[in-house]
Protein backbone atom coordinates (compact mmCIF):
# COMPACT_ATOMS: atom_id res chain seq x y z
CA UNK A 1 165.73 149.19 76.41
CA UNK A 2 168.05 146.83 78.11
CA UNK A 3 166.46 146.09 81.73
CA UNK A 4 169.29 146.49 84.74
CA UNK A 5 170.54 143.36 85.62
CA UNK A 6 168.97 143.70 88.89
CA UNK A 7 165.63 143.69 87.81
CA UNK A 8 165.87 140.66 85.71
CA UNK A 9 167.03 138.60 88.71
CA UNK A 10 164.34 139.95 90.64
CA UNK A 11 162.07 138.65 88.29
CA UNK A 12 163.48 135.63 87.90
CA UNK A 13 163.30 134.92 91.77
CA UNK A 14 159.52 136.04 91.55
CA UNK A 15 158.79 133.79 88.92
CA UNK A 16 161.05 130.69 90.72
CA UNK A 17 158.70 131.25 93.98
CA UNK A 18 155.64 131.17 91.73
CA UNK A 19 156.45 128.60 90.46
CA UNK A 20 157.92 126.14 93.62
CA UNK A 21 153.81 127.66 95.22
CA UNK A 22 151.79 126.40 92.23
CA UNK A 23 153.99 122.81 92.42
CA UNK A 24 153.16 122.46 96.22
CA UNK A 25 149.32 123.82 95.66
CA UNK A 26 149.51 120.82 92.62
CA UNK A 27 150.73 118.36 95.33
CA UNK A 28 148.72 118.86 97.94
CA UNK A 29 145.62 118.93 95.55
CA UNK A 30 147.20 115.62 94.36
CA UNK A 31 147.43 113.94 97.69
CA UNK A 32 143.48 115.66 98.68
CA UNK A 33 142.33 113.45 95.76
CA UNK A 34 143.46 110.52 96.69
CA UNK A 35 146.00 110.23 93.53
CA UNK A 36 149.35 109.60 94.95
CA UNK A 37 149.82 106.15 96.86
CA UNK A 38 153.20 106.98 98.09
CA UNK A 39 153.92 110.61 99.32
CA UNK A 40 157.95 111.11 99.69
CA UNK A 41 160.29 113.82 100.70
CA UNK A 42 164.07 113.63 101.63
CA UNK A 43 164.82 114.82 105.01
CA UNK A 44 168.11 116.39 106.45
CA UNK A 45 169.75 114.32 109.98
CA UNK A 46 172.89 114.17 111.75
CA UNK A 47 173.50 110.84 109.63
CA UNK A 48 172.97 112.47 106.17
CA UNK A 49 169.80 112.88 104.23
CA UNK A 50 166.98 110.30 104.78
CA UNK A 51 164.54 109.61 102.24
CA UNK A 52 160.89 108.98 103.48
CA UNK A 53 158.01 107.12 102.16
CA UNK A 54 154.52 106.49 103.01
CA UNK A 55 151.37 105.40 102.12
CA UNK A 56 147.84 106.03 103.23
CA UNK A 57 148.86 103.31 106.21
CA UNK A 58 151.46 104.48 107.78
CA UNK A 59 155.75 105.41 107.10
CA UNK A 60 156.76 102.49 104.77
CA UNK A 61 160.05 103.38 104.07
CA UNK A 62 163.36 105.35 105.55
CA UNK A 63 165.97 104.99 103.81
CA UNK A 64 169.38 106.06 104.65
CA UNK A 65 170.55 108.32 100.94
CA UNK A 66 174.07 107.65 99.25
CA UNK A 67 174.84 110.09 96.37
CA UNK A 68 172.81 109.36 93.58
CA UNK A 69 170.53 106.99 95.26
CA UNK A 70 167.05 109.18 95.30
CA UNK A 71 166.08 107.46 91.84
CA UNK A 72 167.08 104.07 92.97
CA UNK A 73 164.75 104.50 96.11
CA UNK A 74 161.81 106.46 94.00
CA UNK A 75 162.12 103.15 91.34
CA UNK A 76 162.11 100.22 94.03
CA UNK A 77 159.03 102.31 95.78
CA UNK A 78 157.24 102.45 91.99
CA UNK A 79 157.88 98.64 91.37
CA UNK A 80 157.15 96.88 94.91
CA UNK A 81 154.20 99.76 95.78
CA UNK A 82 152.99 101.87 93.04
CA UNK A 83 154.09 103.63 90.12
CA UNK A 84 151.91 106.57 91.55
CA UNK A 85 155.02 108.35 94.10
CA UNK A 86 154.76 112.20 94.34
CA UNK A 87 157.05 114.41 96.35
CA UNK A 88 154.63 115.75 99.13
CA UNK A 89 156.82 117.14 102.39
CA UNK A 90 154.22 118.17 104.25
CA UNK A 91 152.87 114.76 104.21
CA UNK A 92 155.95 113.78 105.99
CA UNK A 93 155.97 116.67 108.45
CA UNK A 94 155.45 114.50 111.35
CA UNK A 95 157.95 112.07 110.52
CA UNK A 96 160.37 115.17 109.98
CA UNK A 97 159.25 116.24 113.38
CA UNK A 98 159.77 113.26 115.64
CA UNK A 99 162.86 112.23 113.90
CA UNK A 100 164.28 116.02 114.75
CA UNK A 101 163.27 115.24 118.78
CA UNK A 102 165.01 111.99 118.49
CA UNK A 103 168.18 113.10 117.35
CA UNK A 104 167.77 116.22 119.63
CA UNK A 105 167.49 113.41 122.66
CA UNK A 106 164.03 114.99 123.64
CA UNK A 107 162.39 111.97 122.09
CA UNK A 108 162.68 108.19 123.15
CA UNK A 109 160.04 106.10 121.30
CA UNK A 110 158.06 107.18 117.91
CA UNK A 111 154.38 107.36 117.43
CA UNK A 112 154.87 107.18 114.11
CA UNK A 113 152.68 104.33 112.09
CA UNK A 114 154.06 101.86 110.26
CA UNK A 115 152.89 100.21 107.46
CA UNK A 116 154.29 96.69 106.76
CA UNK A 117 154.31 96.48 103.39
CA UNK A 118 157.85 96.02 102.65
CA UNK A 119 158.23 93.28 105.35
CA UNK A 120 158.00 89.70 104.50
CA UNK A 121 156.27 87.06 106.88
CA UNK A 122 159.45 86.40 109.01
CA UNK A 123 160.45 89.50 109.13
CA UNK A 124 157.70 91.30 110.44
CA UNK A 125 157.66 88.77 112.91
CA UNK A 126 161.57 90.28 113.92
CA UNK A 127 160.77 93.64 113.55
CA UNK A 128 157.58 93.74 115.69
CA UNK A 129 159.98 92.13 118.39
CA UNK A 130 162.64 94.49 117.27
CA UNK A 131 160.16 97.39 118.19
CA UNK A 132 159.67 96.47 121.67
CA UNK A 133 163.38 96.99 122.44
CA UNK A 134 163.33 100.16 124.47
CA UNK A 135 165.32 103.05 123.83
CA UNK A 136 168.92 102.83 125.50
CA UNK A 137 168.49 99.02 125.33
CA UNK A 138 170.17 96.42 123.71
CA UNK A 139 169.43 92.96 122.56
CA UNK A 140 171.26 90.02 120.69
CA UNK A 141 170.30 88.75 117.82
CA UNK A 142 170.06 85.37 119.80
CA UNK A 143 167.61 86.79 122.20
CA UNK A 144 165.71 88.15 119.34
CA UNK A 145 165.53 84.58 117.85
CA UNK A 146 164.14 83.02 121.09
CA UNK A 147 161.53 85.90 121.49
CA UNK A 148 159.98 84.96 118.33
CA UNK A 149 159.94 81.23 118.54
CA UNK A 150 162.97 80.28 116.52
CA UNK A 151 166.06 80.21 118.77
CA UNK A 152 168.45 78.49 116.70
CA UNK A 153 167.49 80.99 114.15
CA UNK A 154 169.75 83.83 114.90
CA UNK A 155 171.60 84.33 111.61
CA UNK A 156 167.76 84.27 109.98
CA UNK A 157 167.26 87.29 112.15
CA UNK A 158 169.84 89.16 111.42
CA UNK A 159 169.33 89.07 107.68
CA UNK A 160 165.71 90.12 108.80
CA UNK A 161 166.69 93.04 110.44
CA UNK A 162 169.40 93.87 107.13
CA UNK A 163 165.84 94.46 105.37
CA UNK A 164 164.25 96.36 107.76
CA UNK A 165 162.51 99.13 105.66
CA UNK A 166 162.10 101.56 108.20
CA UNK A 167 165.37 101.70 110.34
CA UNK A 168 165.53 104.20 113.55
CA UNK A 169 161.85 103.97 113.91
CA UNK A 170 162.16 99.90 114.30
CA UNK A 171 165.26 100.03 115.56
CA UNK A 172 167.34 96.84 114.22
CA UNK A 173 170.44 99.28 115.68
CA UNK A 174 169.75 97.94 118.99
CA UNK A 175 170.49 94.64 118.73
CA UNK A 176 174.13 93.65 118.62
CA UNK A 177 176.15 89.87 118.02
CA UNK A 178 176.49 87.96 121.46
CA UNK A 179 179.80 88.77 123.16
CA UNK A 180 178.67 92.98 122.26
CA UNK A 181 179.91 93.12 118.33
CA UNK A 182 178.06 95.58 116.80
CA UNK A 183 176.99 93.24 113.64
CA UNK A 184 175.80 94.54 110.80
CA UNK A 185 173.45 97.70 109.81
CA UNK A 186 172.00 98.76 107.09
CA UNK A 187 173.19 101.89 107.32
CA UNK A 188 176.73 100.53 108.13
CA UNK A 189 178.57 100.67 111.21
CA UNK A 190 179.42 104.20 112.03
CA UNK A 191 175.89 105.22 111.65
CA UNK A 192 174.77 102.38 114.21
CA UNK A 193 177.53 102.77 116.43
CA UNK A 194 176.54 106.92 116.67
CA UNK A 195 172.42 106.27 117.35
CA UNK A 196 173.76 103.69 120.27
CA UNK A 197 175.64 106.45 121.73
CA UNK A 198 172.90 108.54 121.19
CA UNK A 199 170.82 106.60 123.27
CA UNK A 200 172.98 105.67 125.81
CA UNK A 201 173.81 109.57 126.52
CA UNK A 202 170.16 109.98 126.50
CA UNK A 203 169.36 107.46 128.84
CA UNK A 204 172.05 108.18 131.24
CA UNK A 205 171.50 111.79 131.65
CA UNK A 206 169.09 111.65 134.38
CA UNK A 207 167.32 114.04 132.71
CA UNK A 208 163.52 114.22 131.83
CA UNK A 209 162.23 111.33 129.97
CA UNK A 210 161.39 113.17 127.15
CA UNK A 211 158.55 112.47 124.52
CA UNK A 212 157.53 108.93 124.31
CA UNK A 213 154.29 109.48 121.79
């Protein structure tokens, strides 16, 4: 007897949902044992789909997604980290959720931690400067260079913050060329030119402060 197409969908969707629970019971049991060293999951924002990373440390990576890039970031993690990288969303809830109040403007600084392991020596050096720009703020690359000791080092900073692993939460899209060029982004130019006017709606809104941890 030939089962009504119905039926066979139905089953079909059953056996789908069984199947995405046991993969997410198999991750999380993963990530309980200590046998993934770089959870990941590819989150949805206003500037297209963002690709997190992060170790036990901290967020190590956010990287802005072109079309076909997911295996490109997945293989870079798995070379410079570990070949041990397992989907695991809910270990990037929180990033999910204070990336969703900044772009909502009810969030003006992360609490998010960082780990460094994708920064080289000089460059953590820029980005921990970087970080201390607050939100609706902008800096020059120059000013950058003389907060961290090296003023005459201002193109060195710039290709510092072109490898920032972890833009939006260090924000590199706050400092701009002297005379109020954007420069460059990682991202590219439209996306920094929309998180600056982000910001500076958000800051001049008068509005509540919003959440700052």
């Amino acid at each position: 007897m030939i089962e009504p197409m119905e039926s066979v969908l139905a089953a079909l969707r059953l056996s789908g949902a069984a199947e995405d629970a046991a993969a997410a019971r198999f991750r999380r049991r993963a990530a309980d044992e200590g046998l993934v060293d770089v959870a990941y999951s590819v989150l949805d924002s206003p500037l297209g789909p963002l690709l997190a990373a992060a170790t036990p440390l901290g967020l190590a990576r956010l990287a802005y997604l072109a079309e076909g890039a997911v295996d490109r970031e997945l293989q870079a993690l798995a070379t410079r980290l570990s070949p041990r990288v397992l989907e695991v969303p809910e270990a990037l809830d929180g990033v999910r959720r204070e990336l969703d109040e900044y772009f909502e403007g009810s969030r003006r600084s992360f609490s998010l931690t960082v780990d460094p392991v994708l920064m080289g020596g000089f460059a953590r050096l820029v980005l921990q400067r970087t970080a201390a720009i607050p939100y609706g703020a902008r800096a020059t690359y120059r000013d950058v260079a003389r907060a961290v000791d090296r003023p005459g080092a201002a193109r060195a900073v710039g290709n510092a913050l072109g490898s920032n692993p972890v833009p939006i939460v260090i924000p590199c899209h706050r400092v701009l060329r002297t005379g109020g060029a954007l420069g460059g982004y990682t991202g590219g130019i439209e996306r920094k030119s929309h998180l600056l006017r982000l910001e500076a709606a958000g800051a001049s809104s008068g509005g509540p402060a919003g959440r700052s941890g």
